[in-house]
Structures are given as structure tokens and as C-alpha cells.
Protein backbone atom coordinates (compact mmCIF):
# COMPACT_ATOMS: atom_id res chain seq x y z
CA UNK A 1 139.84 25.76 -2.83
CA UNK A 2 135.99 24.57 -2.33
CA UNK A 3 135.66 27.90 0.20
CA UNK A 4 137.14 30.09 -2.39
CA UNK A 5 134.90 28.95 -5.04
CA UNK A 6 132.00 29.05 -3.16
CA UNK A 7 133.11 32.82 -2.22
CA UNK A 8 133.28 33.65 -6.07
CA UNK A 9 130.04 32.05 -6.62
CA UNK A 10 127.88 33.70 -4.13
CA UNK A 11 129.45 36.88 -4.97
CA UNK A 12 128.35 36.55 -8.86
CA UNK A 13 125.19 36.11 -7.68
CA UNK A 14 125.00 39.09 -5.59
CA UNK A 15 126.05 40.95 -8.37
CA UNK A 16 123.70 40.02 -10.55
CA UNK A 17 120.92 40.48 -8.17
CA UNK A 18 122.21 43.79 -7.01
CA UNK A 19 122.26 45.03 -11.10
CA UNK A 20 118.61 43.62 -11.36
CA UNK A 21 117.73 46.09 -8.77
CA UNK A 22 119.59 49.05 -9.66
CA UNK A 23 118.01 48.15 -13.05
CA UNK A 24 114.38 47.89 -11.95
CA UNK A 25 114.78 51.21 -9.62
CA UNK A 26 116.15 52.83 -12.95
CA UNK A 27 112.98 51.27 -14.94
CA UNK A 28 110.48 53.03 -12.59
CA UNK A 29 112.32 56.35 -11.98
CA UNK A 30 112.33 55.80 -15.84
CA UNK A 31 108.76 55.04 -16.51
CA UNK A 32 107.82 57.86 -13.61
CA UNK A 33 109.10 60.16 -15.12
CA UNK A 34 107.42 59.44 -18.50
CA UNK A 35 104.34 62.26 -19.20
CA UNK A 36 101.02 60.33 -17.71
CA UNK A 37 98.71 63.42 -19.05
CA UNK A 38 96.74 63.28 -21.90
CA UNK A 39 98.08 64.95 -25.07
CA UNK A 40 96.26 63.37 -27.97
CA UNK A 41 93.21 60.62 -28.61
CA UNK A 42 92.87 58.12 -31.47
CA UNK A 43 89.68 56.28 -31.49
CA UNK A 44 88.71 53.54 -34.33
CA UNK A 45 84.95 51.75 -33.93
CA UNK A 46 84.13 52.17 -29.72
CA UNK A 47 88.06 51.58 -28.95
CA UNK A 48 89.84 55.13 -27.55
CA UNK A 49 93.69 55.21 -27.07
CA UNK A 50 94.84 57.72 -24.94
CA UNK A 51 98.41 59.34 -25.78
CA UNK A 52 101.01 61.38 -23.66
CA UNK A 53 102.09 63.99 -25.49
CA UNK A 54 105.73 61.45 -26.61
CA UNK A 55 102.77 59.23 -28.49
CA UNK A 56 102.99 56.36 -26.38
CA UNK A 57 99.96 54.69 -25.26
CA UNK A 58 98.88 55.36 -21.93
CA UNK A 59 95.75 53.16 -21.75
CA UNK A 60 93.26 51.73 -24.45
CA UNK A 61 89.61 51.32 -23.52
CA UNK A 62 86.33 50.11 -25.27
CA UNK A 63 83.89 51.91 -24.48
CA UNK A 64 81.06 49.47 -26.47
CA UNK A 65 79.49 52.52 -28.25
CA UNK A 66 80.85 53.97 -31.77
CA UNK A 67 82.89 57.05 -31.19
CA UNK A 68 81.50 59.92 -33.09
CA UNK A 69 83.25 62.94 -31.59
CA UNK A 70 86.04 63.69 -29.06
CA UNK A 71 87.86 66.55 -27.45
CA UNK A 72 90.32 67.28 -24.60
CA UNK A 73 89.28 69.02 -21.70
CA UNK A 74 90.29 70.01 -17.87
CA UNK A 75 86.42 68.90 -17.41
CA UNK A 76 86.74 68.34 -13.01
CA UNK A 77 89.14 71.43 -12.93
CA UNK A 78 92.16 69.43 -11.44
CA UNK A 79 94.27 70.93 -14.14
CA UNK A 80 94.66 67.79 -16.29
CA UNK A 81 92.75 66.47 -19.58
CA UNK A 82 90.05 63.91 -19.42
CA UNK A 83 88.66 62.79 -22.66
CA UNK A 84 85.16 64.00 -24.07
CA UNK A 85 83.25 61.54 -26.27
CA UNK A 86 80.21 61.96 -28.29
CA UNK A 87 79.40 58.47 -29.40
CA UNK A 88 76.58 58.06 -32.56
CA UNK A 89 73.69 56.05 -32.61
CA UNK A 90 75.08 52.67 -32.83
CA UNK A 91 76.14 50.76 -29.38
CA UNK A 92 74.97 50.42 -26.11
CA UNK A 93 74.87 54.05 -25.26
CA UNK A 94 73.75 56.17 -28.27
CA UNK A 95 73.94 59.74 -28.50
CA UNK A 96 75.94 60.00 -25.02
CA UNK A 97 78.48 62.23 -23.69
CA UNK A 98 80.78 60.29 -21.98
CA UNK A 99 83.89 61.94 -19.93
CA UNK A 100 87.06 59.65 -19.21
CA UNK A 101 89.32 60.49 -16.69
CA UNK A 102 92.98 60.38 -17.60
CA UNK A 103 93.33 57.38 -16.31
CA UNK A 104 90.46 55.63 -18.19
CA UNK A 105 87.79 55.57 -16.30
CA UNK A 106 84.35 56.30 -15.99
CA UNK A 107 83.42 60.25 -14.64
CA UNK A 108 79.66 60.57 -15.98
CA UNK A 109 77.71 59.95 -19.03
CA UNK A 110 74.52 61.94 -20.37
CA UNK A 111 72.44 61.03 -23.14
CA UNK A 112 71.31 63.68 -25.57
CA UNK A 113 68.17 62.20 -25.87
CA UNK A 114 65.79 63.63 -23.91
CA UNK A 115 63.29 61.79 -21.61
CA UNK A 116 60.13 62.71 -23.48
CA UNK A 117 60.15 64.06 -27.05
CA UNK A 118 58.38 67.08 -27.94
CA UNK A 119 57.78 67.22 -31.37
CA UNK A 120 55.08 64.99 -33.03
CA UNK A 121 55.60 62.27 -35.46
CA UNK A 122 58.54 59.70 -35.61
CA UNK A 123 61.82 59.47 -34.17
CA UNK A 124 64.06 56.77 -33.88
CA UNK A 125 64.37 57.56 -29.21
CA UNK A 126 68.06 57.66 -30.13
CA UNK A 127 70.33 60.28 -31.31
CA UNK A 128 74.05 61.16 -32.76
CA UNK A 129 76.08 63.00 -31.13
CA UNK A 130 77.35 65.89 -33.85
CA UNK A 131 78.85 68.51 -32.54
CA UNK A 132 80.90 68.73 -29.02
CA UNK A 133 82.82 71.56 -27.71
CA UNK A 134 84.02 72.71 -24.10
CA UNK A 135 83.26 76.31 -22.95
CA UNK A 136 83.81 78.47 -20.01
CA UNK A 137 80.43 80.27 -20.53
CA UNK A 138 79.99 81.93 -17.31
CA UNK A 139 83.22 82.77 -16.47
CA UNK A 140 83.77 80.89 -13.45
CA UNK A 141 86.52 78.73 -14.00
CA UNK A 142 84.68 75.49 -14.95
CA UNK A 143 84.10 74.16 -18.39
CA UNK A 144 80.70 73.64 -19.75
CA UNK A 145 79.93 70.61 -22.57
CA UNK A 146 78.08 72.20 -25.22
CA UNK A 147 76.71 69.21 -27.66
CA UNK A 148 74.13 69.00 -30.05
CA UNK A 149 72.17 65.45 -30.67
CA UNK A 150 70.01 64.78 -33.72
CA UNK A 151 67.55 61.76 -34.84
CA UNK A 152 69.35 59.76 -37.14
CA UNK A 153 66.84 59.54 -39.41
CA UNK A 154 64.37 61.97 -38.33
CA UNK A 155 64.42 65.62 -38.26
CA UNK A 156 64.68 66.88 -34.73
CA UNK A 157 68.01 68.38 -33.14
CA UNK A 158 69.00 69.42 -29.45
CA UNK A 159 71.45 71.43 -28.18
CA UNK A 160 72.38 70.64 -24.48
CA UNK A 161 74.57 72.41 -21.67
CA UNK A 162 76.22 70.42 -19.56
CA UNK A 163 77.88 71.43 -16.15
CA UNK A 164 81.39 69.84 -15.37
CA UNK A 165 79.36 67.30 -13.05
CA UNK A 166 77.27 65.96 -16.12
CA UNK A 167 74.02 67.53 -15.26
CA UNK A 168 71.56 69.57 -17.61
CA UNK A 169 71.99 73.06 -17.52
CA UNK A 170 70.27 74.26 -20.38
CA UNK A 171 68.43 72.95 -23.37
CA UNK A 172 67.48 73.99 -27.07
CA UNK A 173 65.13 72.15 -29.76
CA UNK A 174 65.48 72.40 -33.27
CA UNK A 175 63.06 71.12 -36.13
CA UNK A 176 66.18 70.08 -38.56
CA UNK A 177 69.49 68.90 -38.29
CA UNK A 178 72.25 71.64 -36.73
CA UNK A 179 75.47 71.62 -39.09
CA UNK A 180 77.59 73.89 -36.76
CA UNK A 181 77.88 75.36 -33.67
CA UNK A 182 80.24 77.90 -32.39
CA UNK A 183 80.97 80.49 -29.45
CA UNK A 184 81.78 83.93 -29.11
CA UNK A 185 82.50 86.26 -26.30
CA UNK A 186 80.05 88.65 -25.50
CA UNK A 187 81.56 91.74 -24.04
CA UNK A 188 78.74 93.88 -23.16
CA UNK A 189 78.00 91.44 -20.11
CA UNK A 190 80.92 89.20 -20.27
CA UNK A 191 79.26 85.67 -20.96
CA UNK A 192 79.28 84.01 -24.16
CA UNK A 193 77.61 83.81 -27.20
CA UNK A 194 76.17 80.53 -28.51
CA UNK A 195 75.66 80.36 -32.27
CA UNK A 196 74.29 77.64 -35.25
CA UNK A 197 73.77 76.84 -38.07
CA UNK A 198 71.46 73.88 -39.91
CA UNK A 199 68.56 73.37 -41.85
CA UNK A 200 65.08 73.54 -40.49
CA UNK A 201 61.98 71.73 -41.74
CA UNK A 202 58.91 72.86 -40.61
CA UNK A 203 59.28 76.34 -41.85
CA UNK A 204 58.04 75.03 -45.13
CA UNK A 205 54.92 75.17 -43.79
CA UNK A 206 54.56 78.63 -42.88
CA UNK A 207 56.44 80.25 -45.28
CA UNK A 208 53.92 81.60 -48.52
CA UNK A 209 55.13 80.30 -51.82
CA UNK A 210 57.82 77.56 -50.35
CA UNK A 211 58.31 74.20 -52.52
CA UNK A 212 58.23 70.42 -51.17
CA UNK A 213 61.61 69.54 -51.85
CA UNK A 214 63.95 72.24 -50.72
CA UNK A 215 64.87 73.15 -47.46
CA UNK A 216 65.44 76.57 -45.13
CA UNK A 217 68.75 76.88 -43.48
CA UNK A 218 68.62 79.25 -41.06
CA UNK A 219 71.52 81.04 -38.69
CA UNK A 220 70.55 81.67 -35.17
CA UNK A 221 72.47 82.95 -31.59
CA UNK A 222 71.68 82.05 -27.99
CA UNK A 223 72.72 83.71 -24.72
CA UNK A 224 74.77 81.36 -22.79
CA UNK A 225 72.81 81.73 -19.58
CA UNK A 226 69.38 81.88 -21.26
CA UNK A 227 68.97 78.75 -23.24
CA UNK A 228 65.14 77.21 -23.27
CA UNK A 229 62.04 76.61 -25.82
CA UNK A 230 62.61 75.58 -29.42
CA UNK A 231 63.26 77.08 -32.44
CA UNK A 232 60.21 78.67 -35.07
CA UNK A 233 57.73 77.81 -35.94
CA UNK A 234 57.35 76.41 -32.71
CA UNK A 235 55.05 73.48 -33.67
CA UNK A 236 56.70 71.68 -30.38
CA UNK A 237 54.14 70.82 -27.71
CA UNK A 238 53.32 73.14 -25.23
CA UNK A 239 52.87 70.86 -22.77
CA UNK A 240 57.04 69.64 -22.54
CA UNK A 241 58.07 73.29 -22.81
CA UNK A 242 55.35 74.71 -20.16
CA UNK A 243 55.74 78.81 -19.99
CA UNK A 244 59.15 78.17 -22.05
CA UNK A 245 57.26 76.86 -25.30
CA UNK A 246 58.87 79.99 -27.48
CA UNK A 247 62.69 79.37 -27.65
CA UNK A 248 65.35 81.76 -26.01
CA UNK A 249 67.55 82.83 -28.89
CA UNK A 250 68.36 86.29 -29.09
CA UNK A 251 67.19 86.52 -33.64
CA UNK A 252 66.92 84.13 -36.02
CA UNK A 253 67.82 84.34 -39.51
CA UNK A 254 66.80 82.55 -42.88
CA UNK A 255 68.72 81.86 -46.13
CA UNK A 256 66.81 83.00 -48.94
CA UNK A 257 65.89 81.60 -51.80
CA UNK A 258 65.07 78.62 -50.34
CA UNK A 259 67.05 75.53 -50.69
CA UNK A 260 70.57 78.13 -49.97
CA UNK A 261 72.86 75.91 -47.55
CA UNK A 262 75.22 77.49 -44.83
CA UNK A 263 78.68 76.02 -45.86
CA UNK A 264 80.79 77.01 -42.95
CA UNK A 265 80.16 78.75 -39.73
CA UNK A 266 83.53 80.62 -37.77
CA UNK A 267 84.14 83.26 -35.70
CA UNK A 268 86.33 86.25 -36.11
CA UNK A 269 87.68 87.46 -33.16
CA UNK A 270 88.77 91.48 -33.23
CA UNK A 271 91.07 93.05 -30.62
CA UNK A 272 88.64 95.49 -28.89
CA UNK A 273 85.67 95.17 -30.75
CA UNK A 274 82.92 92.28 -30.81
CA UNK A 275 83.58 89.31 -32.68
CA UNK A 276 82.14 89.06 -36.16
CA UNK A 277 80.14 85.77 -37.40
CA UNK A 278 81.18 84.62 -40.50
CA UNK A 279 79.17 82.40 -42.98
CA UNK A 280 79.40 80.53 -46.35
CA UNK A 281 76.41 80.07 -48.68
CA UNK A 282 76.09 77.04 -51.19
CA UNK A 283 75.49 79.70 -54.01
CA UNK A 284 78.84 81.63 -53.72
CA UNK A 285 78.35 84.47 -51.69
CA UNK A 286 79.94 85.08 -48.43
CA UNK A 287 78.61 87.55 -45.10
CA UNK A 288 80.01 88.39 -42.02
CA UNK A 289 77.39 89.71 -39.37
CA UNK A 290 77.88 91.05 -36.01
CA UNK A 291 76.33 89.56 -32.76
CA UNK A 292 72.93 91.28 -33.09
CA UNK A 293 72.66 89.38 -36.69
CA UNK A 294 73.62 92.57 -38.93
CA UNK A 295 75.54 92.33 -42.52
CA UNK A 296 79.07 94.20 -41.96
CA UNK A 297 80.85 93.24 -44.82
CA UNK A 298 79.69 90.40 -48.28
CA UNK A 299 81.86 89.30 -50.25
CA UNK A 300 81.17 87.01 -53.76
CA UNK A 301 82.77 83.73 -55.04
CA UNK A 302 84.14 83.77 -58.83
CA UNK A 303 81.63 81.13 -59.66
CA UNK A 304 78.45 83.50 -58.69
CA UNK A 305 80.38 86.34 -60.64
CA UNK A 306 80.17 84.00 -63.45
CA UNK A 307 76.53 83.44 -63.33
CA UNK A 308 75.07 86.27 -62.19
CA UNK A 309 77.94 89.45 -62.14
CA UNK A 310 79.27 91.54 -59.59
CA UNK A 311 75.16 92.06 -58.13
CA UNK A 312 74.73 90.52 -55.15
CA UNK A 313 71.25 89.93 -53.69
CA UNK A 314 70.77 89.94 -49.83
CA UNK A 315 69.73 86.31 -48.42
CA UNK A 316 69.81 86.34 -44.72
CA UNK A 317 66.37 87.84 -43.23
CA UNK A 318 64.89 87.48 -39.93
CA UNK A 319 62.60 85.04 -39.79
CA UNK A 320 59.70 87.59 -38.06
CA UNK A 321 60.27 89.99 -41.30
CA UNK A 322 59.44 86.91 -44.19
CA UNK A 323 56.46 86.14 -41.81
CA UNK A 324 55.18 89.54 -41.57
């Protein structure tokens, strides 16, 4: 009787431990077999949460800087997502790109401010990260971070190129915050097409008959693989810039009257043709211009109809034909 009970005893507990098993094989087939990539980002203060693409939480990090921007990118080419940040200027690393790998760690980090400043006057040595996208802009199978930093509270803007590896491949100052920045493929000689859009301060000063209160916005485009200099009216120092003092961009344009603000910035894409840039002006009236900075096509908003009729006045010039 004692042996038989014994026998049922040890064989309960054999059975138990034998379903714990099959249960904790089935738990990490189970959990294996759950998505580990990256599908989505939520971010509140400096905390990111990283997603699979089922919405359950695959790791949660603080990254002690306030997230300003983020985006999801293939950024070492292994075919999976890290996560982009562009934190603001608040934390321990302001104005940073910072690239997580999918499993939450550390890749690189470069700061948008740069190591000397080149415009005179104040500035807060700490930027905001504003804008943030990821670009193949030479074709060669790696992404590129395009960012742009400004001051804070100062005027002064940079837009920065950064190779998958986080180093500095190309730089662009700007006296004014940039709004916007978009890309567009250039077909002629198959790299892309770097254009933005923001206000710029200093040309107050050298265009006749401007006021003290309003601002230019201007519209501008870059070459991908020739990015240098600043912006007009060049009043950076000549001494950070060297031979590269005038800035690289390919025209720049001005919204006139003065005080006219750049709404929205897009790209139209055209099967076969070169993309068209498309703009929004505070005043109601609407453009689209091709690469070289030409008017194709205006359109007009109901409430400039209302105020001033079907007449629409041109307000995007060059900036070396209001200076002439």
C-alpha cells in the first residue's frame, strides 16, 4: 500500500514538472516568435517606447534629454529599424541626434551645434533639433540624417548631413529659423535635391525700404553633394567658412512684400518629369515652382479673392534681382 502510494505520488509530480516544461518551451517558442523589429515609437518627456508592429512594448528607455523629433530608419543597413531622435534644448544632450538600435541601445550621437559659431552676437551654444528626415542622397544604399538645429532664442539655423556612422558630411548656415525642409530627386544627375523654407533676418539690412518689425521668408534648394557656406547676406565670418564663406545653394528666393510667411513646403512627384515644389503663402496665394526655382502654375485662396480679386501679384524673386 505505502509502495503504491509513493508510486502515485512521485508520478504526480513528474507530471507536473513535465507540463511546466512543455509549458515554458511553449512560452519561448511563443515569445520567439513574437515580431522583435521596430514598427512604431511613442516618446513622452526623454522616455522612448519602442513597439513591434502587434503594439507591444519591446523596450522603454530614458534617454535624459526631451524628445523633440523621431523617425524610423534602416540607419547601419542591416535591414532593420533603429530609432532617430532629435532631442530640443532641454536635457543633458541638447540639440543631438541620437540613433537607437532596435534593441535600445546606444549607436552614435551628434550635436547640431557646431564647435565654433559663426555669426556674431548672442546665442544660447545650444540648439533644437526641428526638423529630421532620412535620405538616400547619393544613391548608394545607405541613409543619410538630414537635420536642421536652431538657437532657441536666437536667430541662427543649421542644416547638417550626417553619414550612417554619425559623422559630418555636409553643413549649411542660416540667419533665421528654417520652418521646413524637404527632398526631391534630381534626375538630370541622379542625386537629390535638398530644399527649405524659413524666415531670415539679416536681409533687413540690405534690402532698400524694409521695416523693423517684419520679417523675409525666403525659399531656397541645395545639391545634395554640394552643401557648404551660409545663406545671404552672408554677414557670417569669413574666417569659420575659409574659401566656402558664400553658401552652396543652387538660387534663393524671397517672399515679397515683406512680412509674407511660407505656410507649407511639399513636393510633387510626376511620373517622368521633375518633381515640382509646392508652397503656401500667409496671404492666400499658392505657387508651384520647378527645381531651378521657376513659377509653373499659382493658384489663389477665396480669402485673397475677397480682398483683392482674381489679380494676383508675383512674390517670390531671387534674392540677386531685389539687390540689383
Amino acid at each position: 500500500m505505502m509502495k503504491t502510494s509513493t508510486f502515485i505520488k512521485n508520478g504526480y509530480i513528474q507530471g507536473i514538472a513535465t507540463g511546466l516544461i512543455v509549458a515554458g518551451i511553449i512560452f519561448l517558442i511563443n515569445d520567439f516568435k513574437k515580431p522583435k523589429d521596430i514598427f512604431r515609437v511613442k516618446y513622452e518627456g526623454s522616455i522612448v517606447m519602442a513597439l513591434n508592429k502587434d503594439w507591444n512594448t519591446l523596450w522603454v528607455k530614458d534617454i535624459r534629454s526631451e524628445i523633440e523629433k523621431d523617425i524610423l530608419a534602416d540607419i547601419d543597413n542591416d535591414g532593420r529599424n533603429e530609432i532617430v531622435i532629435g532631442t530640443s534644448h532641454n536635457g543633458a544632450d541638447p540639440g543631438t541626434i541620437i540613433v537607437l538600435s532596435r534593441k535600445g541601445g546606444i549607436l552614435w550621437k551628434f550635436n547640431t551645434y557646431p564647435e565654433s559659431f559663426p555669426y556674431a552676437g548672442g546665442n544660447s551654444r545650444k540648439f533644437t533639433v526641428r526638423n529630421l528626415l532620412a535620405v538616400d542622397l547619393d544613391n548608394d544604399g545607405s541613409l543619410e540624417i538630414i537635420a536642421t538645429g536652431h538657437d532657441p532664442t536666437w536667430y541662427a539655423s543649421r542644416i547638417v548631413i550626417i553619414s550612417e556612422d554619425g559623422m559630418l558630411a555636409g553643413e549649411y548656415f542660416h540667419p533665421g529659423q528654417l520652418s521646413k525642409i524637404v527632398t526631391a530627386e534630381m534626375i538630370s544627375n541622379g542625386r537629390k535635391a535638398i530644399i527649405a523654407s524659413g524666415c531670415n533676418n539679416d536681409l533687413r539690412q540690405v534690402i532698400k525700404g524694409s521695416n523693423d518689425h517684419d520679417y523675409y521668408y525666403s525659399l531656397f534648394l541645395l545639391d545634395s553633394k554640394e552643401i557648404w557656406g551660409q545663406a545671404p547676406p552672408y554677414f557670417g565670418r569669413k574666417s569659420y567658412f575659409g574659401n566656402k564663406w558664400r553658401g552652396s545653394e543652387k538660387w534663393y528666393g524671397v517672399m515679397l512684400p515683406q512680412g509674407n510667411a511660407i505656410t507649407s513646403l511639399d513636393v510633387e512627384n510626376q511620373t517622368g518629369f521633375l518633381p515640382l515644389i509646392k508652397i503656401a503663402i500667409s496671404d492666400g496665394r499658392f505657387y508651384s515652382l520647378n527645381l531651378k526655382g521657376e513659377i509653373v502654375s499659382r493658384g489663389l485662396s477665396d480669402s485673397w479673392i475677397e480682398e483683392h480679386g482674381k489679380k494676383d501679384l508675383d512674390s517670390f524673386f531671387f534674392i540677386e534681382d531685389i539687390l540689383k
